[in-house]
N, C-alpha and C. Protein backbone atom coordinates (compact mmCIF):
# COMPACT_ATOMS: atom_id res chain seq x y z
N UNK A 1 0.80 -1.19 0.00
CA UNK A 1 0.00 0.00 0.00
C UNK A 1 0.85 1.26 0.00
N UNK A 2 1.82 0.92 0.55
CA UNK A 2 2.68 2.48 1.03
C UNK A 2 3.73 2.72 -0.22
N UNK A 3 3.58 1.80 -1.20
CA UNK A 3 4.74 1.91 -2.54
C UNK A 3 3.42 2.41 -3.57
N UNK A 4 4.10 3.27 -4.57
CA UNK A 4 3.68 3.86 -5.19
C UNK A 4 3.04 3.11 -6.82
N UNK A 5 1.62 2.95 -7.08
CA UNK A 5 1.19 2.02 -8.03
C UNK A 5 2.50 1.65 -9.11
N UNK A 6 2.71 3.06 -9.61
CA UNK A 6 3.93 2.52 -10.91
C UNK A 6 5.28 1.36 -10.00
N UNK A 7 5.04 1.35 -9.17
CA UNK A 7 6.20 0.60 -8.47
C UNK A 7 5.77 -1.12 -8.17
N UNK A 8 4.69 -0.71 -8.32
CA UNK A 8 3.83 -2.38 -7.94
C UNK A 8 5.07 -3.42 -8.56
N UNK A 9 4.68 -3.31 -10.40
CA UNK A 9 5.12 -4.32 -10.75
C UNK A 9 6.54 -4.24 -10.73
N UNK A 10 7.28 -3.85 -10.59
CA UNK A 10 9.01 -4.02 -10.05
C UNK A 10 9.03 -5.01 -8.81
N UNK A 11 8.30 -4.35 -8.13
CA UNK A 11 8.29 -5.33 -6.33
C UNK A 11 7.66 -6.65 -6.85
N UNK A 12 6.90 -6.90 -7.51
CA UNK A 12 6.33 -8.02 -7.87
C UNK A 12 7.30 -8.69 -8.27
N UNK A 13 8.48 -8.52 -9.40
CA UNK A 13 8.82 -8.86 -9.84
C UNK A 13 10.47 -9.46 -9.01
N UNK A 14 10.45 -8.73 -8.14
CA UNK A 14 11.13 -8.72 -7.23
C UNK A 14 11.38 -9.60 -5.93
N UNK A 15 9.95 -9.44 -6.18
CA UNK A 15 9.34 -11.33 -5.35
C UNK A 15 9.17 -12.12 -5.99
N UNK A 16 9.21 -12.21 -7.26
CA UNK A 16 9.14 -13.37 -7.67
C UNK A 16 10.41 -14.16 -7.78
N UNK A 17 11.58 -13.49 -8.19
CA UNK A 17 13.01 -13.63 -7.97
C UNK A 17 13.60 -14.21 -6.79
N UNK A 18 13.09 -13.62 -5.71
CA UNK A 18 13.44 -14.18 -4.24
C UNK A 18 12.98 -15.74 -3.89
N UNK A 19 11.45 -15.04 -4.67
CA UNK A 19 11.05 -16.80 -4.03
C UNK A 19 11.57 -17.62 -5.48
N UNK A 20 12.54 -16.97 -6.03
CA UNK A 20 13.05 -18.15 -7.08
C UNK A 20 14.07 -18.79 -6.24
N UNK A 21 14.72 -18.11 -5.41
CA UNK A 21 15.97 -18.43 -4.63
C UNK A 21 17.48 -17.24 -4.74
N UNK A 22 16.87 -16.29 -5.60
CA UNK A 22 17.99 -14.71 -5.81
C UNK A 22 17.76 -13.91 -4.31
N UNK A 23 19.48 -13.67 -4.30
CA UNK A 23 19.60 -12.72 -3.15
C UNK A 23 19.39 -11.28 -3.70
N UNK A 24 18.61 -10.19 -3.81
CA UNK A 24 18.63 -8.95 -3.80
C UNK A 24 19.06 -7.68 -3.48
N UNK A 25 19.74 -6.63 -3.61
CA UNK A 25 20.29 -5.64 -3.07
C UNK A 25 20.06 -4.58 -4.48
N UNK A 26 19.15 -3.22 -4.04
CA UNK A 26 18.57 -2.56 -4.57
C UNK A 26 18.17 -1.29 -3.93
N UNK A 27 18.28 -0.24 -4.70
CA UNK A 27 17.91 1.06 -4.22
C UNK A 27 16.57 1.80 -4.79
N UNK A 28 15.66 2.49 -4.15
CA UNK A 28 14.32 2.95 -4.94
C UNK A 28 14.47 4.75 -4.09
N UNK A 29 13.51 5.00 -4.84
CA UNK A 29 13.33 6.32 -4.70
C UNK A 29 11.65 6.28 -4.34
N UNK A 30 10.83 6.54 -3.12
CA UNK A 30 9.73 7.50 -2.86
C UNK A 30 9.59 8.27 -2.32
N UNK A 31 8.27 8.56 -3.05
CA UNK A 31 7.55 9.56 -2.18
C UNK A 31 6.47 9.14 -1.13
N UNK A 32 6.97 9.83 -0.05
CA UNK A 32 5.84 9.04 1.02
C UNK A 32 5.16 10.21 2.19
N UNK A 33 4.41 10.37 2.12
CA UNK A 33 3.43 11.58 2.73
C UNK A 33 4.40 12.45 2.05
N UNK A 34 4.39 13.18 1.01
CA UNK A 34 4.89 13.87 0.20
C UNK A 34 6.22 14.75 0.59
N UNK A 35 6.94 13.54 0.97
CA UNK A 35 8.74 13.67 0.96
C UNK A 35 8.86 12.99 0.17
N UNK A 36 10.11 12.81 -0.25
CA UNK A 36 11.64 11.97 -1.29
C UNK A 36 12.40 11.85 -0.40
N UNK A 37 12.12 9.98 -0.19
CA UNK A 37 13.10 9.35 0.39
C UNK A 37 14.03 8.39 -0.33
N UNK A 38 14.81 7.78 -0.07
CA UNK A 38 16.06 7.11 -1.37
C UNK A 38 16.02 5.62 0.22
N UNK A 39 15.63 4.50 -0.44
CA UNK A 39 15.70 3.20 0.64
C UNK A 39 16.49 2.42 -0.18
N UNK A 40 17.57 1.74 0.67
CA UNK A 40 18.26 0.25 0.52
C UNK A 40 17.87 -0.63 0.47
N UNK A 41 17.76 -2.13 -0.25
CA UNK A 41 16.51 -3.10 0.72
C UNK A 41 17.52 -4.43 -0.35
N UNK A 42 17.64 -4.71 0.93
CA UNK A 42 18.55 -5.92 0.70
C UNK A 42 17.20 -7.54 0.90
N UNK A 43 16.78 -8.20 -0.15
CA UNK A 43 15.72 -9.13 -0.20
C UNK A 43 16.68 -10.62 -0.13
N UNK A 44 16.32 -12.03 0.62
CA UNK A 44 16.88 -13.20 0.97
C UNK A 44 15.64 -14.14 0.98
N UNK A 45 16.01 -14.99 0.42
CA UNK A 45 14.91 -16.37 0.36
C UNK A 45 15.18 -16.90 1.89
N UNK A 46 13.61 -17.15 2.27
CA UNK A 46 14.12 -17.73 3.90
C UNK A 46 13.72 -19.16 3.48
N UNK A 47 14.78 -20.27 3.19
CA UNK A 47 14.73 -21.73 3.41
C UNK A 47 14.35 -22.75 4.72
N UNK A 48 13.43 -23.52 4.20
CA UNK A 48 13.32 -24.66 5.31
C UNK A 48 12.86 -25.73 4.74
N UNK A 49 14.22 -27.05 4.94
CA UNK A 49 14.24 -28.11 4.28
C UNK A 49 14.46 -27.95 2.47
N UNK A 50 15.52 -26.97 2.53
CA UNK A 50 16.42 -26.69 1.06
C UNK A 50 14.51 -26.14 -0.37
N UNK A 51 13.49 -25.89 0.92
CA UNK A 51 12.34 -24.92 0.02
C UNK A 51 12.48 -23.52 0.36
N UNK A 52 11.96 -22.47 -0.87
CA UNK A 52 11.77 -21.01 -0.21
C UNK A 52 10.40 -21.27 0.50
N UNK A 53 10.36 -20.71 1.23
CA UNK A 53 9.06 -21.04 1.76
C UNK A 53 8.82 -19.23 2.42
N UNK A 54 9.78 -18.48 2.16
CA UNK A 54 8.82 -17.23 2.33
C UNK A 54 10.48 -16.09 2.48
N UNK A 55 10.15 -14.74 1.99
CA UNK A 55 11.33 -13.88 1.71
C UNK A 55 11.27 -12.77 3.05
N UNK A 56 12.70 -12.74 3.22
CA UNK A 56 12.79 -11.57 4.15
C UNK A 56 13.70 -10.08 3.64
N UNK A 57 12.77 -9.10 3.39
CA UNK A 57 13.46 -7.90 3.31
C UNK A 57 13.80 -7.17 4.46
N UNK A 58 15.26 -6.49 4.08
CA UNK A 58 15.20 -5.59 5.06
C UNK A 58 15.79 -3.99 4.30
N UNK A 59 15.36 -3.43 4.61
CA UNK A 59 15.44 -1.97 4.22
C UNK A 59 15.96 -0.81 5.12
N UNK A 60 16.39 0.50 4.33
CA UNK A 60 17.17 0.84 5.55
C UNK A 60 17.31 2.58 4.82
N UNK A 61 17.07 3.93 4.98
CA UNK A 61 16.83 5.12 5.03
C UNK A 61 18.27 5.20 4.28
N UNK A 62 18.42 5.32 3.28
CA UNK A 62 19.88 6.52 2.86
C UNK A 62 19.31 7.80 2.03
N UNK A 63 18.59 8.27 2.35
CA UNK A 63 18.18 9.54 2.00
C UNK A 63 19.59 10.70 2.09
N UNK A 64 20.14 10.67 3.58
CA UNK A 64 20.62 11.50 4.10
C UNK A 64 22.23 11.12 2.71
N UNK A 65 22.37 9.77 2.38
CA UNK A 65 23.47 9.21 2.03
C UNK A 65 23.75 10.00 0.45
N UNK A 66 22.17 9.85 -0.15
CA UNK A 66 21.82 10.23 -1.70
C UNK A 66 22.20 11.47 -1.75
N UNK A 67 21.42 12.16 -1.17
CA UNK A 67 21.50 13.76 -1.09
C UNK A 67 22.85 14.13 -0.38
N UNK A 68 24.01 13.55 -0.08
CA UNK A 68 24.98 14.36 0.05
C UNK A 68 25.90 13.92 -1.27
N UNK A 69 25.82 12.54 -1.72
CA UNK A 69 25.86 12.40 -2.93
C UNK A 69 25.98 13.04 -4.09
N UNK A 70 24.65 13.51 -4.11
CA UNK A 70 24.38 14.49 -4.64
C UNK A 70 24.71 16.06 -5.03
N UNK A 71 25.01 16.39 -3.72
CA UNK A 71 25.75 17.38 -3.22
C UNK A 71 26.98 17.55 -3.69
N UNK A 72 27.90 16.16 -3.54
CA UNK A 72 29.28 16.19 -4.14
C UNK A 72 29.29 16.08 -5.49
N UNK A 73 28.34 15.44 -6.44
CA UNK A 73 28.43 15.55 -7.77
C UNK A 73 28.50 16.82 -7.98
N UNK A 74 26.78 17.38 -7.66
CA UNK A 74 26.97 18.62 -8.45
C UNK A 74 28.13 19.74 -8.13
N UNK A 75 29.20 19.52 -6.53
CA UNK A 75 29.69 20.04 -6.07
C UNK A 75 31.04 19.97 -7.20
N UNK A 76 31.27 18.62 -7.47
CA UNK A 76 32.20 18.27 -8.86
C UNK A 76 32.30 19.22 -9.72
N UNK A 77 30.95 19.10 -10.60
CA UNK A 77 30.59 19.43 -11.55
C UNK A 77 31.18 20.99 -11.36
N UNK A 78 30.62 22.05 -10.57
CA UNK A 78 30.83 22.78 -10.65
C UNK A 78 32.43 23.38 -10.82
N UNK A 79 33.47 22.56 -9.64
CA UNK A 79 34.66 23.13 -9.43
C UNK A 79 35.49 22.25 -11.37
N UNK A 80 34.81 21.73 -12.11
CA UNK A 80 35.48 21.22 -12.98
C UNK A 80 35.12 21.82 -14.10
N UNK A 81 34.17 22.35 -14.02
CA UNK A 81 33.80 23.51 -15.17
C UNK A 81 34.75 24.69 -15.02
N UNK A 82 34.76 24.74 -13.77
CA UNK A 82 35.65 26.18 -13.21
C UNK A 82 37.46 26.12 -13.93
N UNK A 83 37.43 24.40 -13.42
CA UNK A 83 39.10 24.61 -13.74
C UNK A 83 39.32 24.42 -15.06
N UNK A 84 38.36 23.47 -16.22
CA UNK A 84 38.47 23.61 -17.44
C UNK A 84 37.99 24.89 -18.27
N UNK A 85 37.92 25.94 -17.62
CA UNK A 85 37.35 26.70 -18.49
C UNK A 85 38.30 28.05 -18.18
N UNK A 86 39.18 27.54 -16.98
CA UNK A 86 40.23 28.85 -16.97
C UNK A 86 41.00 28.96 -18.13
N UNK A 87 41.57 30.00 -18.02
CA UNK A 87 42.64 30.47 -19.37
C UNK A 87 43.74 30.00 -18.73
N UNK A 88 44.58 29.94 -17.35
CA UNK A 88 45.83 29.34 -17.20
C UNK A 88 45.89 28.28 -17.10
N UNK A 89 46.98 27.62 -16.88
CA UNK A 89 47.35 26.13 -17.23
C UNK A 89 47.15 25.41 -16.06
N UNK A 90 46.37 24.69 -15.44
CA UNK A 90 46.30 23.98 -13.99
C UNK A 90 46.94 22.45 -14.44
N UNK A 91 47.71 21.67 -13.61
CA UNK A 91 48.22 20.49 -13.03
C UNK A 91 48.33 19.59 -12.31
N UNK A 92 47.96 18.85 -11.99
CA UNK A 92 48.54 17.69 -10.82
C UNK A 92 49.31 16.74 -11.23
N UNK A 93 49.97 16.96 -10.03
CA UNK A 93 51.56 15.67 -10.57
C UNK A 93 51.98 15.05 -9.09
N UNK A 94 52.67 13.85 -9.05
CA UNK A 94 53.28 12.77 -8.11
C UNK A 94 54.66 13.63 -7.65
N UNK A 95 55.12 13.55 -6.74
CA UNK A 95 55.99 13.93 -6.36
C UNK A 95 57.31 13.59 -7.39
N UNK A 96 57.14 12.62 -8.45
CA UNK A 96 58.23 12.30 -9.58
C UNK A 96 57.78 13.32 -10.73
N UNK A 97 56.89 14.21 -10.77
CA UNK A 97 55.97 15.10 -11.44
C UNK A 97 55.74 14.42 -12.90
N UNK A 98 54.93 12.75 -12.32
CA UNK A 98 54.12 12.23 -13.49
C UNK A 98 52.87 13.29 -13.41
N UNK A 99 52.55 13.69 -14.49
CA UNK A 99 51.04 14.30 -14.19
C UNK A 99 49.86 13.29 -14.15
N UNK A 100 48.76 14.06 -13.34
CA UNK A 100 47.99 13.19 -13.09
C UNK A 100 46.87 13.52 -13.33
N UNK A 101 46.55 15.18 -13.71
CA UNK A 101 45.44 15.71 -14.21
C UNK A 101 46.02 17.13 -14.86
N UNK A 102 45.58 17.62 -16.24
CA UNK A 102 45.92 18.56 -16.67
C UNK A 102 44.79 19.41 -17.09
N UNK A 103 44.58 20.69 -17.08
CA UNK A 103 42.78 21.23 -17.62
C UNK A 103 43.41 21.54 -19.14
N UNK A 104 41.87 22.16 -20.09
CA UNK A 104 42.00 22.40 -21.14
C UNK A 104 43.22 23.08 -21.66
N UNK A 105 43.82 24.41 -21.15
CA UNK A 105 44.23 25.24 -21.08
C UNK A 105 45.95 24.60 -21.48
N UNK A 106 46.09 23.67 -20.38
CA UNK A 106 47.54 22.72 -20.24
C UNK A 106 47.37 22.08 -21.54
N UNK A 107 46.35 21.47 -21.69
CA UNK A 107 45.78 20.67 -23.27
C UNK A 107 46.61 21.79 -24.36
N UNK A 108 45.93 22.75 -24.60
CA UNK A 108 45.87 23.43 -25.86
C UNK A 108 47.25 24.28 -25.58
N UNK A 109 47.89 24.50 -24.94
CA UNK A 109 49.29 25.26 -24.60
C UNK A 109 50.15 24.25 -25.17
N UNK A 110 50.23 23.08 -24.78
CA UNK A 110 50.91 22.28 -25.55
C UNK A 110 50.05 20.66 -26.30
N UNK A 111 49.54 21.58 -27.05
CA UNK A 111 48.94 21.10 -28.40
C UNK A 111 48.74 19.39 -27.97
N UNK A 112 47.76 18.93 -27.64
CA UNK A 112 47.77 17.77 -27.41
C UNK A 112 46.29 17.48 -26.31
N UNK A 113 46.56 15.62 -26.58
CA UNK A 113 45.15 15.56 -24.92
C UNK A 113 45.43 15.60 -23.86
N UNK A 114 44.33 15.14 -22.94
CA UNK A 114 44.68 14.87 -21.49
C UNK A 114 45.42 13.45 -21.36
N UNK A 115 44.56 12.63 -22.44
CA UNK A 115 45.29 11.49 -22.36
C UNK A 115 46.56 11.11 -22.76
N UNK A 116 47.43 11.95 -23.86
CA UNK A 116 48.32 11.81 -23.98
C UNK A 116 49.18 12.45 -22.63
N UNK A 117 48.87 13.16 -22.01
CA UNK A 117 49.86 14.16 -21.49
C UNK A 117 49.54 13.31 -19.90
N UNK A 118 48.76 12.60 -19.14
CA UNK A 118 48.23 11.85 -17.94
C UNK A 118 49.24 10.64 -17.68
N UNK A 119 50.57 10.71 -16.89
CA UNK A 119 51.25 9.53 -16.94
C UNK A 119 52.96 10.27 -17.37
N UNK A 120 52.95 11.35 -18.25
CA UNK A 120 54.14 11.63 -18.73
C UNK A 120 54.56 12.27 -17.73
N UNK A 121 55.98 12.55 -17.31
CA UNK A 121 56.45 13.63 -16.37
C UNK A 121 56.69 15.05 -17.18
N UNK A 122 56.17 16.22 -16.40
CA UNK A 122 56.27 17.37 -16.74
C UNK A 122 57.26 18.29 -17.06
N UNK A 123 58.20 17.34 -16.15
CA UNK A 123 59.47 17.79 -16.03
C UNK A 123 60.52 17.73 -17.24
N UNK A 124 59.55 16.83 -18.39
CA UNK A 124 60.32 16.84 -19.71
C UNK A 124 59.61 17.87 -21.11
N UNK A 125 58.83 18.70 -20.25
CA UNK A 125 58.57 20.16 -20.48
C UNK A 125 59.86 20.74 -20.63
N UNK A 126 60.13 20.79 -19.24
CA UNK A 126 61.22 21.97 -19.03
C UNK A 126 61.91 22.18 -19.34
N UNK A 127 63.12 23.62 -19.90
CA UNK A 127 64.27 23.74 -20.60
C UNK A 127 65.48 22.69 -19.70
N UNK A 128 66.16 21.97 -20.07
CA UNK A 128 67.02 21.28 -19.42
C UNK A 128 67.92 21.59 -18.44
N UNK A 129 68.25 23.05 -19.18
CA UNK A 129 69.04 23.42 -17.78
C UNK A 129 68.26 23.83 -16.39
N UNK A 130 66.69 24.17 -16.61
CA UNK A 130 66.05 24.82 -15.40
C UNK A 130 65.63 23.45 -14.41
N UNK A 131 65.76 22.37 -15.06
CA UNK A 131 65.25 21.17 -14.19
C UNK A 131 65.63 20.67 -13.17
N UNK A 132 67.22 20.91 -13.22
CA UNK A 132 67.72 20.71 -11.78
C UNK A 132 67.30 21.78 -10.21
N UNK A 133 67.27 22.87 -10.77
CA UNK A 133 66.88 23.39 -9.33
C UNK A 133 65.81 23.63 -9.09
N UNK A 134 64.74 23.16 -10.79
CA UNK A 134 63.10 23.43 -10.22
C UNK A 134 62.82 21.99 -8.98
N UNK A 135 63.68 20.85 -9.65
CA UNK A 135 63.36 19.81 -8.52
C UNK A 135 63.59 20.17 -7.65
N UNK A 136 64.90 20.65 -7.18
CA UNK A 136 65.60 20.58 -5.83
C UNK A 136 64.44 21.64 -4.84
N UNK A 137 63.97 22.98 -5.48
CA UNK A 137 62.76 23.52 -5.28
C UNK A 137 61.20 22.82 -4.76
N UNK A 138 60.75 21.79 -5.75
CA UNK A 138 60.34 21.19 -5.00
C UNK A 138 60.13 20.08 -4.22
N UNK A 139 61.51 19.50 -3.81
CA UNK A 139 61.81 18.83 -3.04
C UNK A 139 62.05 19.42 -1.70
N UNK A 140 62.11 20.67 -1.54
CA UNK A 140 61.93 21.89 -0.47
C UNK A 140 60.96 22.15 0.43
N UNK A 141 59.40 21.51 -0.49
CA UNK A 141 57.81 22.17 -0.10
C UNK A 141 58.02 21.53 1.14
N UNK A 142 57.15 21.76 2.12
CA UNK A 142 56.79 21.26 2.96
C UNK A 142 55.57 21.93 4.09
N UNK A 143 54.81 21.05 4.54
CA UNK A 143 53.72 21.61 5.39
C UNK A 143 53.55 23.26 5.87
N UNK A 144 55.03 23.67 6.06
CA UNK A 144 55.20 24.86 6.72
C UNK A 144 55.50 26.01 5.77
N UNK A 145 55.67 25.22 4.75
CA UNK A 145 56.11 26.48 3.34
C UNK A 145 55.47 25.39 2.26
N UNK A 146 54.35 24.95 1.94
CA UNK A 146 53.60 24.25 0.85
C UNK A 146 53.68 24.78 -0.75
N UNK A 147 54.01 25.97 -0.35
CA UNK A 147 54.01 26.89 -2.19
C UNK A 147 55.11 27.64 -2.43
N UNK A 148 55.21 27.55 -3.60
CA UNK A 148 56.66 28.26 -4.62
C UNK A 148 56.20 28.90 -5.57
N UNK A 149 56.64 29.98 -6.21
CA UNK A 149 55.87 30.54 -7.11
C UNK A 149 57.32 31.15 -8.09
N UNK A 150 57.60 30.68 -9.03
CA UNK A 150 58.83 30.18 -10.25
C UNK A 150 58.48 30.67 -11.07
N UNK A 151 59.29 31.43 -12.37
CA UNK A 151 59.53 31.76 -13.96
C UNK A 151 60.42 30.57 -14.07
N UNK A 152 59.50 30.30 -15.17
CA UNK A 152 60.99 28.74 -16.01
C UNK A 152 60.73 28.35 -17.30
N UNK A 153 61.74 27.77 -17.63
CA UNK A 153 61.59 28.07 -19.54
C UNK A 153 60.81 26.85 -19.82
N UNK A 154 60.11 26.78 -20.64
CA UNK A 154 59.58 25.29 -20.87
C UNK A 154 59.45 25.66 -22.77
N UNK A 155 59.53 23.70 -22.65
CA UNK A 155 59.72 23.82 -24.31
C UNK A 155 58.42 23.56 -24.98
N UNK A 156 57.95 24.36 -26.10
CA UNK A 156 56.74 24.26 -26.73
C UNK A 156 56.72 23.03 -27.70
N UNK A 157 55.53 22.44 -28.60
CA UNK A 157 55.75 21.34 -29.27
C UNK A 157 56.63 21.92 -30.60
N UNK A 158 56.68 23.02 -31.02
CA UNK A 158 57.26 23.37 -32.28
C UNK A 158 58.59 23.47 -31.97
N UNK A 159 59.39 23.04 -30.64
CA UNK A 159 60.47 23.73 -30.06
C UNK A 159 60.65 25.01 -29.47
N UNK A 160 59.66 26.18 -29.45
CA UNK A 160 60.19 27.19 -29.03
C UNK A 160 60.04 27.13 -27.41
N UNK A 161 61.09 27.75 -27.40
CA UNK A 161 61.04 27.93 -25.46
C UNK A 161 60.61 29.48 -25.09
N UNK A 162 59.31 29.02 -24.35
CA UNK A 162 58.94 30.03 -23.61
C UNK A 162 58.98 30.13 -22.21
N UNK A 163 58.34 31.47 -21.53
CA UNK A 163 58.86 31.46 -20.32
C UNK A 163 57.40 31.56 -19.35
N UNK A 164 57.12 30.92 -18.82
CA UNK A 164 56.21 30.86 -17.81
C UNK A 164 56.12 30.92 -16.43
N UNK A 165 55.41 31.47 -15.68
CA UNK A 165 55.63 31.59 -14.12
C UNK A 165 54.22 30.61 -13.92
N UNK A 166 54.79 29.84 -12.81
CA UNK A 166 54.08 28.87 -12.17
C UNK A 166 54.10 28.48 -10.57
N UNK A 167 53.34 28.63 -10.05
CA UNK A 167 52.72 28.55 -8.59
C UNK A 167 52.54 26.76 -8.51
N UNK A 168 53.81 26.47 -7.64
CA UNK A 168 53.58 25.11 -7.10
C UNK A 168 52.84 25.13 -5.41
N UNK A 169 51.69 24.23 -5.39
CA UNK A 169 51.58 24.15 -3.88
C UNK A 169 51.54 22.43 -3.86
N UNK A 170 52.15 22.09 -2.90
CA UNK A 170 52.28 20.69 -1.95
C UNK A 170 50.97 20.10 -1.82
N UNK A 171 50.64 19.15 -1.75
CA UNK A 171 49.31 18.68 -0.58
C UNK A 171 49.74 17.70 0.11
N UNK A 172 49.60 17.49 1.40
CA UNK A 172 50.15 16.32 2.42
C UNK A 172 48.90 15.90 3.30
N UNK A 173 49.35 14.81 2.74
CA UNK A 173 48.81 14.11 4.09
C UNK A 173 48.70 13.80 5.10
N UNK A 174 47.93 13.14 6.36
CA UNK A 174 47.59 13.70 7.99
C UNK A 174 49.37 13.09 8.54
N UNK A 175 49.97 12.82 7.76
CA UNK A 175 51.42 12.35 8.43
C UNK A 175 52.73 12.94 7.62
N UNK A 176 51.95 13.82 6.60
CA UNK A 176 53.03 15.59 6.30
C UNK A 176 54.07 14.53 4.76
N UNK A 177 53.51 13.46 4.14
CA UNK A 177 54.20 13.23 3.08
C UNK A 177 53.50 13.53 2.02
C-alpha cells in the first residue's frame, strides 16, 4: 500500500526472484506523505528443508546518504567547469611530477590531450638546464612552506622555449608526506 502504483510491478517482480531463490540488493526512490526518500533493501529467500518457503526484506533510510551524494556531484561538476574553463594552465603531478590531471588550457598550450599528457612527467617540459633546481625547489615544499611561485623556460611542441611563471603548492597528508 505504502509503494507507489507505478512501483507495484518491479516489487512483484522482485518477489518473484526471491522466491526463485535470488539474493537482492537494490535502491528505490519515494515519495511518502509527500517527501523523497532514497531506501536500501537488501531481499533473501528464507529456506526450510532446502524450500523457499517465504522472503525476508530488510530496508534501511539513505536519503541522508543520496543527497549528500548528490551534493558532491553537483559540487564536482561545478569546481570542474571552473578549472576547465580557466585560461591558465592547472596540473597535478606525483611527487616524480608524473602528471595526473591537466585542464583544457595545459591541453591546448601544448597542443595535445589529457590522455596523452596523464602519466608523462612534466618535467620533460622543461628547458634542461632549469630542471635541476626546479626539482631541488620542490623537493623543499613542505607543510610549513607548501608553495613556490617560479619563472621557467619550458619547451613548446614546435620547439620554441617560452617562459612561464608557475605557482607550485604541496598537498600532504595527515602524516606531512
Amino acid at each position: 500500500e505504502s509503494l507507489p502504483k507505478a512501483m507495484h510491478a518491479i516489487w512483484r517482480e522482485r518477489y518473484k526472484k526471491v522466491f526463485a531463490g535470488e539474493i537482492l540488493t537494490f535502491e528505490d526512490k519515494l515519495e511518502l506523505e509527500g517527501q523523497i526518500i532514497y531506501i536500501e533493501v537488501s531481499a533473501r529467500p528464507v529456506y526450510v528443508e532446502g524450500k523457499v518457503i517465504d522472503a525476508s526484506f530488510f530496508g534501511r533510510n539513505i536519503t541522508e546518504k543520496k543527497l549528500a551524494e548528490d551534493k558532491l556531484r553537483r559540487n564536482e561538476q561545478f569546481l570542474s567547469s571552473i578549472v576547465q574553463t580557466q585560461e591558465e594552465m592547472i596540473c597535478r603531478f606525483l611527487p616524480d611530477t608524473t602528471l595526473t590531471f591537466v585542464n583544457k588550457a595545459y591541453c591546448d598550450t601544448y597542443q595535445t590531450t589529457e590522455e596523452k599528457l596523464i602519466g608523462k612527467q612534466f618535467m620533460d617540459l622543461v628547458q634542461p638546464e632549469d630542471r635541476g633546481w626546479l626539482s631541488s625547489k620542490l623537493a623543499s615544499l613542505n607543510p610549513n612552506t607548501p608553495s613556490i611561485s617560479y619563472e621557467l623556460r619550458t619547451i613548446l611542441p614546435n620547439g620554441q622555449v617560452c617562459w612561464q611563471e608557475w605557482t607550485y603548492t604541496a598537498i600532504f597528508n595527515e602524516i606531512n608526506e
